[in-house]
Protein backbone atom coordinates (compact mmCIF):
# COMPACT_ATOMS: atom_id res chain seq x y z
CA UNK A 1 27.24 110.61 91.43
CA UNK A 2 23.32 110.47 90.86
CA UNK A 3 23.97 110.30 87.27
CA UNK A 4 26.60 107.34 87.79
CA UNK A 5 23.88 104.90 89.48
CA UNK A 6 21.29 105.69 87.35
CA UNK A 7 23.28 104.39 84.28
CA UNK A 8 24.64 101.48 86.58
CA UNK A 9 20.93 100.34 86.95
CA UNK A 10 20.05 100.88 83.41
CA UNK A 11 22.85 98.55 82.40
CA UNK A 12 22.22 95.91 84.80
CA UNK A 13 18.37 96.27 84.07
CA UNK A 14 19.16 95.39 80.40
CA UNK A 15 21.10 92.47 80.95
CA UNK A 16 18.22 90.96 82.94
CA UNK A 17 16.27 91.24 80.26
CA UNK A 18 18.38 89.71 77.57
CA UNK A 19 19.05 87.32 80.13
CA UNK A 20 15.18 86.36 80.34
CA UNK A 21 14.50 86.80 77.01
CA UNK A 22 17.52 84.06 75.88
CA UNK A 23 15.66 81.77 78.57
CA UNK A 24 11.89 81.87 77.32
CA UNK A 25 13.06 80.84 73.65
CA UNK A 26 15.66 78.28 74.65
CA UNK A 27 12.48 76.72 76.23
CA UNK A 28 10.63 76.92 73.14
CA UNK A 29 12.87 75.52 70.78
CA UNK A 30 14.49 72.47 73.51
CA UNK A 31 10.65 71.48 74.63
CA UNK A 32 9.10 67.92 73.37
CA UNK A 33 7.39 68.47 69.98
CA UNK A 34 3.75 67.69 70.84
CA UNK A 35 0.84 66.52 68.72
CA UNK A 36 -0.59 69.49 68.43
CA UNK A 37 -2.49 72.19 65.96
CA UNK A 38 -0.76 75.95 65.89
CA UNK A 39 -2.19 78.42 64.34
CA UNK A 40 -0.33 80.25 61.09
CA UNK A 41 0.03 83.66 63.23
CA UNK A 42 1.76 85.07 66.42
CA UNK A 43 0.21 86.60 69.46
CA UNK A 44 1.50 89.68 71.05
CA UNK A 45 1.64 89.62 74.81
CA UNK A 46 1.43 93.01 76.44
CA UNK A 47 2.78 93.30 79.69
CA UNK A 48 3.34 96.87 81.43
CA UNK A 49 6.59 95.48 83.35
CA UNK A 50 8.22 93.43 81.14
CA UNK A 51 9.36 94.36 77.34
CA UNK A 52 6.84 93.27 74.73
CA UNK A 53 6.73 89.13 73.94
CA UNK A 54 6.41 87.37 70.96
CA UNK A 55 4.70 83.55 71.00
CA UNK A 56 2.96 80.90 69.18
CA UNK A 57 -0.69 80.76 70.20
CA UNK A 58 -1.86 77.49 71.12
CA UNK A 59 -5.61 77.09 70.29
CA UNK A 60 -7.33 74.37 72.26
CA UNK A 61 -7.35 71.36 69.78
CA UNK A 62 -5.34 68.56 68.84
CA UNK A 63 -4.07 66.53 65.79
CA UNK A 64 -5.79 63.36 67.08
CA UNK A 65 -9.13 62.43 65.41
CA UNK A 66 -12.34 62.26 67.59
CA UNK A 67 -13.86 59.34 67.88
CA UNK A 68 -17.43 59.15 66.06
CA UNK A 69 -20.12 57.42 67.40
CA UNK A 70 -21.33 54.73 65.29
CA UNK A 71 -24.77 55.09 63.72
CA UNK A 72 -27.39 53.35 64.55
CA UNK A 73 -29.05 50.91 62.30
CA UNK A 74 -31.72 52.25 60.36
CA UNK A 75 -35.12 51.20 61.16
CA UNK A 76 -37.52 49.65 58.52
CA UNK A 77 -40.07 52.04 57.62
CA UNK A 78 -40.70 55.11 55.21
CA UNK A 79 -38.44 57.48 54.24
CA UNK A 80 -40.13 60.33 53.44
CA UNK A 81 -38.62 62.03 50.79
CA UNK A 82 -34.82 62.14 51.95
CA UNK A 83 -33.67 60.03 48.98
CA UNK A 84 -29.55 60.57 48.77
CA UNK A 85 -29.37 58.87 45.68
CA UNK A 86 -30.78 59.64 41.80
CA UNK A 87 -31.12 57.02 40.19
CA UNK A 88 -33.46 54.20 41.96
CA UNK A 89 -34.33 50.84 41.83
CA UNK A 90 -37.94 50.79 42.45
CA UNK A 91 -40.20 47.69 42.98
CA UNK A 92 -44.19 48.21 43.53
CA UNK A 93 -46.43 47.07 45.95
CA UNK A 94 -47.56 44.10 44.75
CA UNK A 95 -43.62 43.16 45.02
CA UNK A 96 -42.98 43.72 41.04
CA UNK A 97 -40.09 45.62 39.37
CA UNK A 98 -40.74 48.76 37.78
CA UNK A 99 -37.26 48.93 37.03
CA UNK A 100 -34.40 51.81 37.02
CA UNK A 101 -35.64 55.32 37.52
CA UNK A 102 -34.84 58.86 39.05
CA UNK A 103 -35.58 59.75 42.36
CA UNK A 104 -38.00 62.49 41.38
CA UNK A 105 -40.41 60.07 39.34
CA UNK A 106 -40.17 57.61 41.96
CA UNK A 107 -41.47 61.07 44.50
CA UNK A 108 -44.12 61.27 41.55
CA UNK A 109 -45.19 57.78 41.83
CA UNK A 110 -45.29 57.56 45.53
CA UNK A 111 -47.60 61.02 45.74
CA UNK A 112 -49.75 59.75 42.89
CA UNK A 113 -50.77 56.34 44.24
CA UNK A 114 -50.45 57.97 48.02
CA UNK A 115 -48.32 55.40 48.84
CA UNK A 116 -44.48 55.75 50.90
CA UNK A 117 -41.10 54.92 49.61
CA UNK A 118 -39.76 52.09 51.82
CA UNK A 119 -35.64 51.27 51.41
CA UNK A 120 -35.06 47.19 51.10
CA UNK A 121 -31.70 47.07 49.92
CA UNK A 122 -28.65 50.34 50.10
CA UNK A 123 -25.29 48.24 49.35
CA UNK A 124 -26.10 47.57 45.50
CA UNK A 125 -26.24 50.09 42.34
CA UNK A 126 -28.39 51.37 42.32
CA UNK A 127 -30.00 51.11 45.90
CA UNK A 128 -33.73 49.13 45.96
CA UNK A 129 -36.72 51.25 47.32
CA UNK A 130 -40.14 49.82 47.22
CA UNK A 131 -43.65 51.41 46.93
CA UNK A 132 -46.00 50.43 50.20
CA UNK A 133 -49.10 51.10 52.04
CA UNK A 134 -48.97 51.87 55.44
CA UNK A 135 -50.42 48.91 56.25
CA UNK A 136 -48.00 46.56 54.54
CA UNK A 137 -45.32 48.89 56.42
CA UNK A 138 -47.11 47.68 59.74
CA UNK A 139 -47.01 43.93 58.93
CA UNK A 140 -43.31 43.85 57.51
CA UNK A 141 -42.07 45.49 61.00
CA UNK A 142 -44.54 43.39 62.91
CA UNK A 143 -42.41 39.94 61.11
CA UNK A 144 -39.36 41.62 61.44
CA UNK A 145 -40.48 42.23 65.39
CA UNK A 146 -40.73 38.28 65.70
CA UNK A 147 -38.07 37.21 63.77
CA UNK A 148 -35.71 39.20 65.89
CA UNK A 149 -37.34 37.96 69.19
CA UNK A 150 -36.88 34.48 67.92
CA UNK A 151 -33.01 35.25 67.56
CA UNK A 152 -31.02 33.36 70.99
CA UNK A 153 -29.57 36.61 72.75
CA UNK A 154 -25.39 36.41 73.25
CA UNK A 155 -25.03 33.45 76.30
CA UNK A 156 -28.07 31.92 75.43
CA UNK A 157 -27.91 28.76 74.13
CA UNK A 158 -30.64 26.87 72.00
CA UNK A 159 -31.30 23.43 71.16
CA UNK A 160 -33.17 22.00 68.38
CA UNK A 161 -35.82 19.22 68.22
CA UNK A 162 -37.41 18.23 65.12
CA UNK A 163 -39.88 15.43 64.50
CA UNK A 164 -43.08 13.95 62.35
CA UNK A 165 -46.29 14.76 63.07
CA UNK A 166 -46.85 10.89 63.04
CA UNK A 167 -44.26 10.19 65.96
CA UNK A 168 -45.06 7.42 68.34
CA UNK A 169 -46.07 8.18 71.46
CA UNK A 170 -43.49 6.67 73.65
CA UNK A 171 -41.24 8.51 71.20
CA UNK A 172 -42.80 11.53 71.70
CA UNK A 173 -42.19 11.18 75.75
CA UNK A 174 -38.89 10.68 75.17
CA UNK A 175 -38.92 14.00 73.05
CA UNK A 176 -40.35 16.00 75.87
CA UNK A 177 -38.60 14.69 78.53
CA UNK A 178 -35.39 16.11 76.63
CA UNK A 179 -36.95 19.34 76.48
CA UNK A 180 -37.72 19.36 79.76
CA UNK A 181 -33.97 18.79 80.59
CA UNK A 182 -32.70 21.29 78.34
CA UNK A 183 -35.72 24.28 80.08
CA UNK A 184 -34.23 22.89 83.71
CA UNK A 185 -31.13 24.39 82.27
CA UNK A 186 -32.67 27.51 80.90
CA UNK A 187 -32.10 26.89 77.37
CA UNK A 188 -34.48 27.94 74.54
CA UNK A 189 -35.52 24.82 72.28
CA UNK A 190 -36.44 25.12 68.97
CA UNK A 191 -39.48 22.78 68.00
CA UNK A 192 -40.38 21.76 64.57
CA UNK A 193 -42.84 19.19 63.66
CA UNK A 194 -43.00 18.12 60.25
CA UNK A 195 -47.10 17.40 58.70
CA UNK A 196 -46.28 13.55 57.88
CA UNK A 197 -48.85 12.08 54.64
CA UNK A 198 -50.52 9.64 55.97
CA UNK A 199 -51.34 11.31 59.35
CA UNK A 200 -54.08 13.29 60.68
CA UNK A 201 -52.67 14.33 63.72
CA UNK A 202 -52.95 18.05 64.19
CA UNK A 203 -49.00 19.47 64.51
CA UNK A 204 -50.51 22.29 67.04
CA UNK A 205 -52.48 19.68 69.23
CA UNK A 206 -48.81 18.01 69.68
CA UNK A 207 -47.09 21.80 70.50
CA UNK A 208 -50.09 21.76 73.09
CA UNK A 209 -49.21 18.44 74.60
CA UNK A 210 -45.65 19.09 75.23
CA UNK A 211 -46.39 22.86 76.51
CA UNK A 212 -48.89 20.86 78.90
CA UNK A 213 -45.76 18.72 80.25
CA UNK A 214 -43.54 21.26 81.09
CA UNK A 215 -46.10 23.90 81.75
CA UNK A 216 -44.61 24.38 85.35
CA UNK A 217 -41.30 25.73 83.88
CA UNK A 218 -41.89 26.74 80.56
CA UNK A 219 -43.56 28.88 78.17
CA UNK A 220 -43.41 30.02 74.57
CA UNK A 221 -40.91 32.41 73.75
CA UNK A 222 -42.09 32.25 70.10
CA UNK A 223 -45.44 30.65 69.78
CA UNK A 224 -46.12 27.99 66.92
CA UNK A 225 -46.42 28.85 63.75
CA UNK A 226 -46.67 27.33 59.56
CA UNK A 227 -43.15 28.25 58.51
CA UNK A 228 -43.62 26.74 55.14
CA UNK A 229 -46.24 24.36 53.31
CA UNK A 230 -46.20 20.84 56.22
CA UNK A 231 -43.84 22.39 58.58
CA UNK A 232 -44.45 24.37 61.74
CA UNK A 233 -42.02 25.15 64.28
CA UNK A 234 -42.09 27.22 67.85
CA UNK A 235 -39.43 28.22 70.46
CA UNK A 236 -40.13 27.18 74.48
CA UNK A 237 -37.99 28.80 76.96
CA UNK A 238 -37.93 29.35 80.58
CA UNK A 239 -40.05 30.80 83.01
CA UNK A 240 -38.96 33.73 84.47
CA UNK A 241 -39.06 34.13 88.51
CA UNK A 242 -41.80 36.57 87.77
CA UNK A 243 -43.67 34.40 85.20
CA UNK A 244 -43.05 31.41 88.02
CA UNK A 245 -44.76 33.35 90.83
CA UNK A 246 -47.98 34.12 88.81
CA UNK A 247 -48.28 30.66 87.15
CA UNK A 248 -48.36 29.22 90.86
CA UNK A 249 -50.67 31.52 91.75
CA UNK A 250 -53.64 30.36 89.51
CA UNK A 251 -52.55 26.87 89.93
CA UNK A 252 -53.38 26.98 93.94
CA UNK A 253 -56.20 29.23 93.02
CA UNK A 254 -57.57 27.28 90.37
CA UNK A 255 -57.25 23.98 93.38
CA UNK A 256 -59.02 26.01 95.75
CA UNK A 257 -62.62 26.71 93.21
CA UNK A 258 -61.98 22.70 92.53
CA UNK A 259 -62.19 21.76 95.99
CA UNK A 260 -64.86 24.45 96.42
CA UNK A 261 -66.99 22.75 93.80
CA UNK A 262 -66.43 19.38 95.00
CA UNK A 263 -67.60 20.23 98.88
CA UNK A 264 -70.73 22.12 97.72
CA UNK A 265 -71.43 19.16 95.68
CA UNK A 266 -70.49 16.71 98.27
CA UNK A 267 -72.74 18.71 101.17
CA UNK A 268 -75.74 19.15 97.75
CA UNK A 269 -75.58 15.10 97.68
CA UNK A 270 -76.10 14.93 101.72
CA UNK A 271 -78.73 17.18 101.70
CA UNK A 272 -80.69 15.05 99.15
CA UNK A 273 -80.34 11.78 100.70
């Protein structure tokens, strides 16, 4: 009888395990396909209770791509010598060619003049490098610096005024007062006076006078400057709250020593009479 229910268990015991064994791979092979990476090799599952398992190993990756930052733009300057590329086009530093040449006699030059490579140009064949002192380095960033200030950020907008030095005066109130509009509204306006023949006036003495009108508001954002041969140009924007605050601030101080001065000279003239 012993012997009867032992088998009886065995038997039913087996069929449970078929049963659960059918079940785990009809899972497998009815599931979604997903996007994702197996590897090439199966893992073995021990399990004292349960018969050994067989199953794909899932490592923790997927098909997708990451996403790669993008890089950011390369700032002007010296490279050193981590030149990617053999074959150079190299200019010197007095700005002329020297032509085609490999990378290492272009390391040669820049060690033998003590000078540093500087990249101007990367999209052409073969890529421009130029030889430069540090100090030329410092100037051409120092440009670049102000160029890029001069540049209207995104929602900015900037208007444009341009004029002769020889511009009537009634004209040139008309001029300002237009500026003046356009600061009230916060935009940055563009200035550029013109050095007419005939005319002596001074294109920086007329930057001064219109800086002097809307001095309460406005300030440079780029100062003047000779762009080319009889043309100068300057950018005026808006005062910040900041720049406001402080402006007002010597104004009423700078009224207070006037009316200082004037009573000391008024009680001075008293005294003497």
């Amino acid at each position: 009888m012993t012997t009867f229910c032992m088998m009886k268990l065995l038997c039913q015991a087996t069929r449970n395990e078929k049963s659960s064994t059918r079940r785990f791979f009809g899972t497998l092979l009815t599931q979604t396909p997903q996007k994702r990476v197996y590897c090439p090799f199966w893992m073995v599952v021990p399990d004292p209770g349960k018969s050994t398992v067989f199953a794909l190993a899932q490592p923790f990756c997927t098909a997708e791509k990451s996403h790669t930052e993008p890089k950011s733009k390369a700032v002007f300057g010296s490279v050193g010598r981590r030149i990617p590329y053999r074959i150079l086009h190299v200019i010197n530093q007095d700005g002329e060619s020297l032509g085609n040449m490999h990378r290492a006699e272009a390391l040669r030059l820049m060690d033998q003049h003590d000078l540093k490579l500087v990249l101007l140009r990367e999209n052409v064949d073969p890529p421009v490098y130029r030889l430069m002192t540090g100090q030329q380095i410092h100037e051409e960033q120092l440009k670049r610096a102000e160029k890029q200030k001069a540049k209207p950020k995104p929602g900015i907008v900037q208007k444009e005024l341009s004029f002769s030095s020889a511009i009537a005066k009634n004209d040139l109130e008309t001029k300002t007062k237009q500026i003046a509009q356009w600061i009230e509204k916060k935009y940055h306006v563009k200035v550029t006076i013109r050095q007419a023949k005939d005319s002596n006036t001074d294109m920086f003495m007329l930057y001064d006078e219109i800086l002097e009108t809307v001095s309460e508001k406005a300030t440079y954002l780029s100062k003047p400057k000779v762009t080319r041969e009889g043309v100068s140009t300057c950018i005026l924007r808006h005062m910040s709250d900041r720049e406001l605050k402080a402006y007002q601030k010597a104004e009423n101080q700078k009224k207070n020593t006037v009316k200082k001065d004037e009573n000391e000279d008024l009680k001075s003239s008293e005294l003497h009479q």
